[in-house]
C-alpha atoms as a PDB file:
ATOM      1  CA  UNK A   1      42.393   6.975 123.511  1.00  0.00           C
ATOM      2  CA  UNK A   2      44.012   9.372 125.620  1.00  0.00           C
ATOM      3  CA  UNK A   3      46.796  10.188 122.867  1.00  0.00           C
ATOM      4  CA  UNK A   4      43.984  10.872 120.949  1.00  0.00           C
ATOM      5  CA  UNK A   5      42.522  13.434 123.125  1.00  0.00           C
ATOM      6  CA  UNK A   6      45.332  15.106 123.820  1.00  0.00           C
ATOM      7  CA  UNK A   7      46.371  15.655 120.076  1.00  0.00           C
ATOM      8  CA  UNK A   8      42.918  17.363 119.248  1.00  0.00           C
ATOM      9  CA  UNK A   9      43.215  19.875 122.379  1.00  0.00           C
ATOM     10  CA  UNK A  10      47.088  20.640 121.745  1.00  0.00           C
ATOM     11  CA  UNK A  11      45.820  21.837 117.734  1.00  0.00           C
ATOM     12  CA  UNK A  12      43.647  25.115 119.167  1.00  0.00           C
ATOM     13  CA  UNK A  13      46.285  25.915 121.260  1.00  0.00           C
ATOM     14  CA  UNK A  14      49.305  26.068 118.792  1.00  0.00           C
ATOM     15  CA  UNK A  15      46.844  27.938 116.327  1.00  0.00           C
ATOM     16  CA  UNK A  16      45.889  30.950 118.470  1.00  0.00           C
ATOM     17  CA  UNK A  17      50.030  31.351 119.737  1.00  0.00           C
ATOM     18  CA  UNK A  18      51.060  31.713 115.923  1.00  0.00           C
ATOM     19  CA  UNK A  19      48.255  34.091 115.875  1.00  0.00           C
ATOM     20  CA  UNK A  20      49.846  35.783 118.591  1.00  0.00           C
ATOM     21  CA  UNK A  21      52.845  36.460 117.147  1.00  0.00           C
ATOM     22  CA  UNK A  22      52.214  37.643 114.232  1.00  0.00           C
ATOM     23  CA  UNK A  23      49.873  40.428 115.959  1.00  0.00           C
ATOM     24  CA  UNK A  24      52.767  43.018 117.242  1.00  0.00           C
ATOM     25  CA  UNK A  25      50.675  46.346 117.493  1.00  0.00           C
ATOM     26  CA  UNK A  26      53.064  47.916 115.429  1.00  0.00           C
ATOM     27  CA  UNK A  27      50.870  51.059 114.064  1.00  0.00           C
ATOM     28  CA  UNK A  28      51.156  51.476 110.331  1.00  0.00           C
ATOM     29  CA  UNK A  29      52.049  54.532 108.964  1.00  0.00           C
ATOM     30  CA  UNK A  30      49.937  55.290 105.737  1.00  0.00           C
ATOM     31  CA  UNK A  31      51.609  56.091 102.462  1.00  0.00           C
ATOM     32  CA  UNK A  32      52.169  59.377 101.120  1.00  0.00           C
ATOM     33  CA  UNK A  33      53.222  58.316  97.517  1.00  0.00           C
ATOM     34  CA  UNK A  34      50.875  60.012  94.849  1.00  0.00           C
ATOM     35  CA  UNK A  35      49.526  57.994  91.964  1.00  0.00           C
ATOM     36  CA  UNK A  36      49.043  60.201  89.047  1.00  0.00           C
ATOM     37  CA  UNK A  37      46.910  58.292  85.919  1.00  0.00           C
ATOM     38  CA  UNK A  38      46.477  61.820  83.806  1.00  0.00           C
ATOM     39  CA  UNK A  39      47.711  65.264  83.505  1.00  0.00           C
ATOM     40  CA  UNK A  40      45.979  67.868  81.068  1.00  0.00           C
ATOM     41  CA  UNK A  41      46.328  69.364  79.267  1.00  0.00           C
ATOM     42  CA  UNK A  42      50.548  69.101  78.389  1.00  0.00           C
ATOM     43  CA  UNK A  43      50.896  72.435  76.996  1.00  0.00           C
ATOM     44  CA  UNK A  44      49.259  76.282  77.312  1.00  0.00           C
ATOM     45  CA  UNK A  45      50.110  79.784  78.201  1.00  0.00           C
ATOM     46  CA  UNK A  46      50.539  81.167  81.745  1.00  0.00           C
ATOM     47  CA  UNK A  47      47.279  81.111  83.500  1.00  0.00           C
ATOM     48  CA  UNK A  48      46.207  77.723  81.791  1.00  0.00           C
ATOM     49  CA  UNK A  49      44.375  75.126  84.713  1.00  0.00           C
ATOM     50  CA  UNK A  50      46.091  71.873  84.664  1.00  0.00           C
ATOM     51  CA  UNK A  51      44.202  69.148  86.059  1.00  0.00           C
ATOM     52  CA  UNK A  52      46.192  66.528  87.968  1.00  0.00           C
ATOM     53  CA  UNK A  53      44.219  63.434  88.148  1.00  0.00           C
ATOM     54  CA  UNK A  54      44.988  60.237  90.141  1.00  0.00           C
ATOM     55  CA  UNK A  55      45.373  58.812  94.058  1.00  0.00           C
ATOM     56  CA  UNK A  56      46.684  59.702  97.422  1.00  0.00           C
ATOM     57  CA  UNK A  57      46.593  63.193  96.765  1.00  0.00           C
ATOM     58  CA  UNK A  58      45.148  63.660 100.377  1.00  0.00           C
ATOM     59  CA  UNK A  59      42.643  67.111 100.516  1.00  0.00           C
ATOM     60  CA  UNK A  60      45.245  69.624 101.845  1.00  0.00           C
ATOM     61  CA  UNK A  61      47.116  71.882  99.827  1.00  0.00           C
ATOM     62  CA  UNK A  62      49.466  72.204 102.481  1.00  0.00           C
ATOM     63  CA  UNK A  63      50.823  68.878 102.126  1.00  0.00           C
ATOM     64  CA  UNK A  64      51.698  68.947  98.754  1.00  0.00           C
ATOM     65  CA  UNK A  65      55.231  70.455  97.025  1.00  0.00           C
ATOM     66  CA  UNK A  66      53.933  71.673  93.236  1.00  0.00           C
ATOM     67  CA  UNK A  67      56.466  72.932  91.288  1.00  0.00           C
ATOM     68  CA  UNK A  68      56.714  74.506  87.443  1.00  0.00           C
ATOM     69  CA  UNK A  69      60.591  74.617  86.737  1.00  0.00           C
ATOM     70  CA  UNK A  70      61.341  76.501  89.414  1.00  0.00           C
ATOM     71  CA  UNK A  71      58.468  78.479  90.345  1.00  0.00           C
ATOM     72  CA  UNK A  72      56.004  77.189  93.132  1.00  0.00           C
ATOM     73  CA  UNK A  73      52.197  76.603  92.483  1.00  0.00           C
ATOM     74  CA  UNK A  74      49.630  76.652  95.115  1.00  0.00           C
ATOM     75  CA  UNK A  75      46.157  74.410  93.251  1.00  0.00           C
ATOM     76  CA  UNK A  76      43.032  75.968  93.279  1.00  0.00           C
ATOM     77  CA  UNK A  77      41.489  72.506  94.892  1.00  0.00           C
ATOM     78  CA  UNK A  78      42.647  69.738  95.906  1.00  0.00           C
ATOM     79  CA  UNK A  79      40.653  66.133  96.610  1.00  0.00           C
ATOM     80  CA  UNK A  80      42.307  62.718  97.182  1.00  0.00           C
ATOM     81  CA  UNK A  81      41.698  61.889  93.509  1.00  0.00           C
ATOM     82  CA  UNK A  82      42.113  65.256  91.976  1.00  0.00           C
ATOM     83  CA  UNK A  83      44.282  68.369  91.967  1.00  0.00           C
ATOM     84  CA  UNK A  84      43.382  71.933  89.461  1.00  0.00           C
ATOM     85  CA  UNK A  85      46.674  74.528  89.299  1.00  0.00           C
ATOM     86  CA  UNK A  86      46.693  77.598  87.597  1.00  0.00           C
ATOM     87  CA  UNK A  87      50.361  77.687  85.054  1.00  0.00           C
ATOM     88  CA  UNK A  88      52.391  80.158  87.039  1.00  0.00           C
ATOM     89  CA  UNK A  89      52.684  83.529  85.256  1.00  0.00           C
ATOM     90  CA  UNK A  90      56.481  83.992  85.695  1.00  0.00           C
ATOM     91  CA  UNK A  91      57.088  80.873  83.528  1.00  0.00           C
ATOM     92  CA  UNK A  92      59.087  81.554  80.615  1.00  0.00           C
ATOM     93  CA  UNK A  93      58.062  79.960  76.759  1.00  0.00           C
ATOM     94  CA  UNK A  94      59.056  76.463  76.208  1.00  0.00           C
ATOM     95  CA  UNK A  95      59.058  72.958  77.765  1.00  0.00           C
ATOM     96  CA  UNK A  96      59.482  72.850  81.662  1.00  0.00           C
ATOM     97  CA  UNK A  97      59.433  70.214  84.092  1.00  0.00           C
ATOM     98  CA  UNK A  98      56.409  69.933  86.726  1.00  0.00           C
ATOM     99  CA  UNK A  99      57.304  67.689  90.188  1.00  0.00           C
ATOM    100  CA  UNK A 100      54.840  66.898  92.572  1.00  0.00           C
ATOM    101  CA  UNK A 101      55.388  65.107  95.870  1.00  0.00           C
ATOM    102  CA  UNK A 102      53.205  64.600  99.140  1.00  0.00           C
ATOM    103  CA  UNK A 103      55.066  65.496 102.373  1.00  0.00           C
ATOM    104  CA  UNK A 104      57.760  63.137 102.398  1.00  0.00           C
ATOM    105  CA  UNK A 105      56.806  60.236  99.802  1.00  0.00           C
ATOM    106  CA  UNK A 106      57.870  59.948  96.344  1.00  0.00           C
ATOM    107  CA  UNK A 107      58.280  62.819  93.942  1.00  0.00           C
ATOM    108  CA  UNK A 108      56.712  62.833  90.509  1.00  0.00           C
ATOM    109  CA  UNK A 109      57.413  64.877  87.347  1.00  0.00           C
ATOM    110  CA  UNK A 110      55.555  65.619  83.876  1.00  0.00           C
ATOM    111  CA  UNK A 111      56.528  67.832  81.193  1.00  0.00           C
ATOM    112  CA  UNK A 112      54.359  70.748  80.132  1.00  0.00           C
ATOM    113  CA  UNK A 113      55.116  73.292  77.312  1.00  0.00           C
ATOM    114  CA  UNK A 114      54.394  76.737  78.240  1.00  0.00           C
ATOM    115  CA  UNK A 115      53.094  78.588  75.165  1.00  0.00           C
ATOM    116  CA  UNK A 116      52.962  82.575  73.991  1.00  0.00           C
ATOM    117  CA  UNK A 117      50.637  83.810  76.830  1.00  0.00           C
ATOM    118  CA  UNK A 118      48.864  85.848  73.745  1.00  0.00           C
ATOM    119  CA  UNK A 119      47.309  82.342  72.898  1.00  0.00           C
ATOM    120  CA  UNK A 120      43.673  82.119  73.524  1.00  0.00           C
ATOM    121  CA  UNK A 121      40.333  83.529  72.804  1.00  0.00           C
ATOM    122  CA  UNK A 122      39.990  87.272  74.184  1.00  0.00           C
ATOM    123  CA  UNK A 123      37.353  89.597  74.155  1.00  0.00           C
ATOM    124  CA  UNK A 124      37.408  93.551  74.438  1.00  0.00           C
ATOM    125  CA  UNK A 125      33.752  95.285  74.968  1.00  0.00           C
ATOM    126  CA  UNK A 126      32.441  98.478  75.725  1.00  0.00           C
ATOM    127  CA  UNK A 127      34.102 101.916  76.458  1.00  0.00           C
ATOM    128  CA  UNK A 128      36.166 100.474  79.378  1.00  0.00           C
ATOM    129  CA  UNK A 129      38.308  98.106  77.334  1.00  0.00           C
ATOM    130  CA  UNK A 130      37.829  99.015  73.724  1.00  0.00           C
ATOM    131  CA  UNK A 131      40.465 101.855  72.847  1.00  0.00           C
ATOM    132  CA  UNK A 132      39.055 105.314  72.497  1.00  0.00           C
ATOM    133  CA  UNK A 133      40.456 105.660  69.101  1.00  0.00           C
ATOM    134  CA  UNK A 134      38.362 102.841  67.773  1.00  0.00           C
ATOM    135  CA  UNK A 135      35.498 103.202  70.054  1.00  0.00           C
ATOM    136  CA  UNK A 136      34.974 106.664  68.544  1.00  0.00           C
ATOM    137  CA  UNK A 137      33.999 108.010  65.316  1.00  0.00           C
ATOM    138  CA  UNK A 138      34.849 106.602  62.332  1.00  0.00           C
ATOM    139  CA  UNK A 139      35.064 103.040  63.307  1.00  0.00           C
ATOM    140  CA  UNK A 140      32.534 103.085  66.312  1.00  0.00           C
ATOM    141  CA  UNK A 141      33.562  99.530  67.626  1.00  0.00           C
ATOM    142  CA  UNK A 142      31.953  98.248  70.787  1.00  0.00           C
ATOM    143  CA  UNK A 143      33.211  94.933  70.646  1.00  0.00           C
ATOM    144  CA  UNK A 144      36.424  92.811  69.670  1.00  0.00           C
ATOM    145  CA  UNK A 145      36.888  89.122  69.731  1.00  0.00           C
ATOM    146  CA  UNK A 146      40.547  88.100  68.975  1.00  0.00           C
ATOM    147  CA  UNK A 147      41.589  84.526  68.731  1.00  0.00           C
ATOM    148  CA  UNK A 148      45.381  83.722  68.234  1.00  0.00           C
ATOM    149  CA  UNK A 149      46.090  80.441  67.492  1.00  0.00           C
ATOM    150  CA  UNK A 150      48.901  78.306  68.565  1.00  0.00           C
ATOM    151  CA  UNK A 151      49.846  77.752  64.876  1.00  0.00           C
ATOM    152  CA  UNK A 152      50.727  81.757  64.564  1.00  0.00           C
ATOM    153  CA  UNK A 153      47.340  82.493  62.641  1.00  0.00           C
ATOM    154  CA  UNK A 154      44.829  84.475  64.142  1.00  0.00           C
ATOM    155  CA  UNK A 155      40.602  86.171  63.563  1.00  0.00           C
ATOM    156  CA  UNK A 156      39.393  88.801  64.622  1.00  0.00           C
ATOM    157  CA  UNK A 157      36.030  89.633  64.926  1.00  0.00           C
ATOM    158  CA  UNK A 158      34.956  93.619  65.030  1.00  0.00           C
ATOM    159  CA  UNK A 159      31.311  94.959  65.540  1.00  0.00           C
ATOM    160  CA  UNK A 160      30.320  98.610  65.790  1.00  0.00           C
ATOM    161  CA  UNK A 161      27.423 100.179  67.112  1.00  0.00           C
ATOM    162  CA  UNK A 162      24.955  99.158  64.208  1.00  0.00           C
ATOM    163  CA  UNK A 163      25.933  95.808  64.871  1.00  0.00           C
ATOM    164  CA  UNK A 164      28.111  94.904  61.587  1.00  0.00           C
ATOM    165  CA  UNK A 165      30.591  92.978  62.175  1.00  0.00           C
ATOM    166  CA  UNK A 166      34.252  92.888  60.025  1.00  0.00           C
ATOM    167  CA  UNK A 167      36.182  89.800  60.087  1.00  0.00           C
ATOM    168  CA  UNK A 168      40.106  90.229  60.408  1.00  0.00           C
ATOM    169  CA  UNK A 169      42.241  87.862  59.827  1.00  0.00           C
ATOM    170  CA  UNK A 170      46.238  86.745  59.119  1.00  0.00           C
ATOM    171  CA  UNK A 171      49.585  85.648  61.228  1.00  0.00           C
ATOM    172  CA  UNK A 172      51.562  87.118  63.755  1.00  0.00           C
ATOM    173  CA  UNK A 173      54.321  86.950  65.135  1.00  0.00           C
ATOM    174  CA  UNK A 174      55.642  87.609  68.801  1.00  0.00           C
ATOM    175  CA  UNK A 175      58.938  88.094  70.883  1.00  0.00           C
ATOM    176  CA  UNK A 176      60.181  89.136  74.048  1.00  0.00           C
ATOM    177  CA  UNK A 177      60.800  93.167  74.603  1.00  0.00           C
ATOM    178  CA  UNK A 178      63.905  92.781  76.924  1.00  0.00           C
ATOM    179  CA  UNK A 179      62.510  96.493  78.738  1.00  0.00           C
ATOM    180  CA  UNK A 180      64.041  96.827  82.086  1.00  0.00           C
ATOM    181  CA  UNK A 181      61.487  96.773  84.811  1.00  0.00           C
ATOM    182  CA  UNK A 182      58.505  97.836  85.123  1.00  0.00           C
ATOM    183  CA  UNK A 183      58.117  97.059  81.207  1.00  0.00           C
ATOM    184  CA  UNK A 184      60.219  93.888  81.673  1.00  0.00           C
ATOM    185  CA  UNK A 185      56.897  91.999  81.053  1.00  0.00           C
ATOM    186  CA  UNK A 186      56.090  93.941  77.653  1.00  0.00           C
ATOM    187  CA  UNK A 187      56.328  91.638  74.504  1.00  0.00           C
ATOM    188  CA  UNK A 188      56.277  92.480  71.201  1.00  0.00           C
ATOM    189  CA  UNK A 189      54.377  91.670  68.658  1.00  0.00           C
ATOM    190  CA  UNK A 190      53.775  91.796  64.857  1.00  0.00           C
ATOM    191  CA  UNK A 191      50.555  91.474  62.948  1.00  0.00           C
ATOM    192  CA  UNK A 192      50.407  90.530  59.332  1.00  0.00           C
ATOM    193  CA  UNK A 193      47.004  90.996  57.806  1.00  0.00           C
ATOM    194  CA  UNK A 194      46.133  89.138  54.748  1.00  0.00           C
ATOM    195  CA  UNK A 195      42.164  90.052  55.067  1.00  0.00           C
ATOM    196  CA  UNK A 196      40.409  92.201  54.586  1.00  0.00           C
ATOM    197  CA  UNK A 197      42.932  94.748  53.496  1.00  0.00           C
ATOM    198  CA  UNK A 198      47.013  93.328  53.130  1.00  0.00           C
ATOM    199  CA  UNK A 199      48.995  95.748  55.913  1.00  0.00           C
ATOM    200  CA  UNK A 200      51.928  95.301  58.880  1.00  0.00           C
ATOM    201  CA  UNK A 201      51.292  96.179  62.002  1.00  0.00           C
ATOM    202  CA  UNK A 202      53.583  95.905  64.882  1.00  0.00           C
ATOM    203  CA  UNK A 203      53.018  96.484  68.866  1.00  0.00           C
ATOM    204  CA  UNK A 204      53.491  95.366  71.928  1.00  0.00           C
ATOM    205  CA  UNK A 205      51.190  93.372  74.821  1.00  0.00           C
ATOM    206  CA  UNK A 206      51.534  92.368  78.666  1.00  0.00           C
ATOM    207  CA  UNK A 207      48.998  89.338  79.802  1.00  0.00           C
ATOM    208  CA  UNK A 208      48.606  89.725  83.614  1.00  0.00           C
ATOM    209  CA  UNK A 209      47.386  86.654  85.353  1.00  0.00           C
ATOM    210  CA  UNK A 210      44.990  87.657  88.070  1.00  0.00           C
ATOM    211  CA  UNK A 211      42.957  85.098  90.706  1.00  0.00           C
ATOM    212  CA  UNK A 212      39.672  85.352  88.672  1.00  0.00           C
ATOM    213  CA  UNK A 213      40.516  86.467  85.263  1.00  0.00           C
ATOM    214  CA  UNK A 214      43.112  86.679  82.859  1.00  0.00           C
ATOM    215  CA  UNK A 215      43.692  90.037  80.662  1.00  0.00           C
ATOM    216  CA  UNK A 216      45.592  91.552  78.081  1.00  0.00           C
ATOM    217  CA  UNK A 217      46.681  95.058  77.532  1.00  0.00           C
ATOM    218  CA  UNK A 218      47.365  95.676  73.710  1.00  0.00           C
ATOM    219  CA  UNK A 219      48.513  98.282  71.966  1.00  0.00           C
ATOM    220  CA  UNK A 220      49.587  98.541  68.211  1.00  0.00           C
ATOM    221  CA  UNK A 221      49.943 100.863  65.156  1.00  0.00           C
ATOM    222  CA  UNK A 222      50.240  99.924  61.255  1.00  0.00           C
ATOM    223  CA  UNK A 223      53.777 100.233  59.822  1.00  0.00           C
ATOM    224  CA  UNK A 224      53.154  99.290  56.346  1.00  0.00           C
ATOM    225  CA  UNK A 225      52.109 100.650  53.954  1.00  0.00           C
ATOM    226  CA  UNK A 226      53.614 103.332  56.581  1.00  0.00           C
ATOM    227  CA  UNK A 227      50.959 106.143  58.178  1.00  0.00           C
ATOM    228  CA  UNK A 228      51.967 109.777  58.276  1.00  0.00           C
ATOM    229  CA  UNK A 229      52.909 110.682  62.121  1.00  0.00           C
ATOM    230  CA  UNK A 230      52.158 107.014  62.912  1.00  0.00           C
ATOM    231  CA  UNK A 231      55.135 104.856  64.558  1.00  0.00           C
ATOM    232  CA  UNK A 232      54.753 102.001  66.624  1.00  0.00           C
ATOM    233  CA  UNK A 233      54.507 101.492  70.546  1.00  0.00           C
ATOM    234  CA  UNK A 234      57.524 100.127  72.324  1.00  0.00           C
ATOM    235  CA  UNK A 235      57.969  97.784  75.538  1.00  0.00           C
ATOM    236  CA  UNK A 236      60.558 100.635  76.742  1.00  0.00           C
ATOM    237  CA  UNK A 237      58.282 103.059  76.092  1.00  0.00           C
ATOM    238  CA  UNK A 238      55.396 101.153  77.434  1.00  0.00           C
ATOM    239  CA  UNK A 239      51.873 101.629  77.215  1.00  0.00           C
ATOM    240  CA  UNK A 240      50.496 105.036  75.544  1.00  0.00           C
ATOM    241  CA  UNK A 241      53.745 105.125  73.510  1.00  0.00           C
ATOM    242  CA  UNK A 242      52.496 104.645  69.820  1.00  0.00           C
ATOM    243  CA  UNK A 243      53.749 107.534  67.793  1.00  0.00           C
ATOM    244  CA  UNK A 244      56.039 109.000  70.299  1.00  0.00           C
ATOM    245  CA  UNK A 245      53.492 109.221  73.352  1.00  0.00           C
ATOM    246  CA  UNK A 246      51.228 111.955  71.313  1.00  0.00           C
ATOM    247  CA  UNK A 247      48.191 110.090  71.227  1.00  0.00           C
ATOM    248  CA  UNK A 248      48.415 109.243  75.091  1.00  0.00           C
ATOM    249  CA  UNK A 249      46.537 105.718  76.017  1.00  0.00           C
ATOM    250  CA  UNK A 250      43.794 106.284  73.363  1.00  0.00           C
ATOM    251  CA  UNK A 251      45.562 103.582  71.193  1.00  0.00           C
ATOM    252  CA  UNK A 252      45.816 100.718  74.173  1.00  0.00           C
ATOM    253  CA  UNK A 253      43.369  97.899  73.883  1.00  0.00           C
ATOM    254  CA  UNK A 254      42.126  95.997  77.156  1.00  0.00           C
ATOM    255  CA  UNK A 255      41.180  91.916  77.141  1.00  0.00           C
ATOM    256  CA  UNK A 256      39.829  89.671  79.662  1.00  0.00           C
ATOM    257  CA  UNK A 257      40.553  86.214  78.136  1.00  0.00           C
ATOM    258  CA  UNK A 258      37.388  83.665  77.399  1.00  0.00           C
END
């Protein structure tokens, strides 16, 4: 009877010291791996908000390394499940790799294609941005809506001050203007029109990325069939330089992008 006893008290005891043991009061330091389920979208001009979706991502943009190739990017938010970043505006066209790491876990990468910042739906309104030459008399235009597609097609969408509107449309075509600075971030471009009237135009554009908007100075002149007096801009010449610099900035188109 007394074996007994003693074999039912002894049971609590060796429970609690195995208990003991395993309770060191080591503190645990918290992960700082990110878990990323989705990044959109995987390709866009400069300016374009990626969202970073996922875990871990903490809620300070402090304690996260975002990089674009090799340029840094600081996101507009950040939550523990979410992360919105503005494509850097010094990123060159083509496929680049984006790493992101919190403080000192694990680094992650996507890839993200950077495409022609001219890409996008822009509009142009009123005598601030529409150029003097077409806000004038004979074409009286108070507003411009230009879409260029990815694909190299583009519309464009005039209406004057009676409120007609003429729809433009064909393909262009753009390149880098290799200006030294400050025109170094002048590109050129050339439109081919195939409505409403077959013509070549060629010009040249700078998209500036700003914190709240995105815009688009523009400036081109037709080149065929050719225009008496009329020759086209140039990134060394820079803005106002259509037809030698005669016509001043009357030619140069503003955008703020949709």
């Amino acid at each position: 009877m007394k074996l007994r006893l003693l074999s039912f008290l002894l049971l609590p005891a060796l429970l609690f010291v195995a208990c003991s043991d395993d309770d060191d009061n080591t503190p645990v330091t918290p992960s700082t791996n990110v878990n990323v389920s989705t990044f959109t979208p995987i390709s866009g001009p400069i300016g374009t908000v990626v969202t970073i979706k996922g875990s871990n991502f903490g809620t300070s943009a402090a304690e996260l390394t975002l990089t674009f190739g090799a340029y840094p990017a600081t996101p507009m938010s950040v939550t523990d499940t979410e992360i919105k970043v503005k494509v850097p505006a010094d990123l060159p066209n083509g496929p680049t790799t984006v790493k992101l790491k919190r403080g000192t876990g694990k680094e992650v990468s996507f890839q993200f294609t950077v495409e022609d910042p001219i890409v996008g739906i822009w509009t142009s309104e009123g005598v601030a941005n529409v150029a003097p030459l077409l806000y004038g008399p004979p074409f009286n235009v108070r507003k411009i809506v230009a879409t260029f597609k990815a694909d190299g097609s583009y519309i464009v969408v005039q209406t004057d001050s009676n409120n007609t509107s003429l729809t433009l449309t064909g393909t262009y075509l753009t390149a880098t203007g290799g200006a030294p600075a400050p025109n170094n971030k002048i590109r050129t471009i050339t439109v081919t029109q195939g409505t409403p009237t077959p013509l070549t135009a060629e010009g040249i554009y700078e998209v500036t990325v700003g914190t709240n908007s995105i815009t688009m100075q523009y400036e081109i002149a037709q080149t065929q069939p050719p225009l008496t007096g009329v020759t086209k801009p140039t990134p060394a010449g820079g803005f106002g330089s259509t037809s030698g610099g005669v016509l001043g900035t009357i030619n140069v188109q503003k955008y703020v992008k949709n």
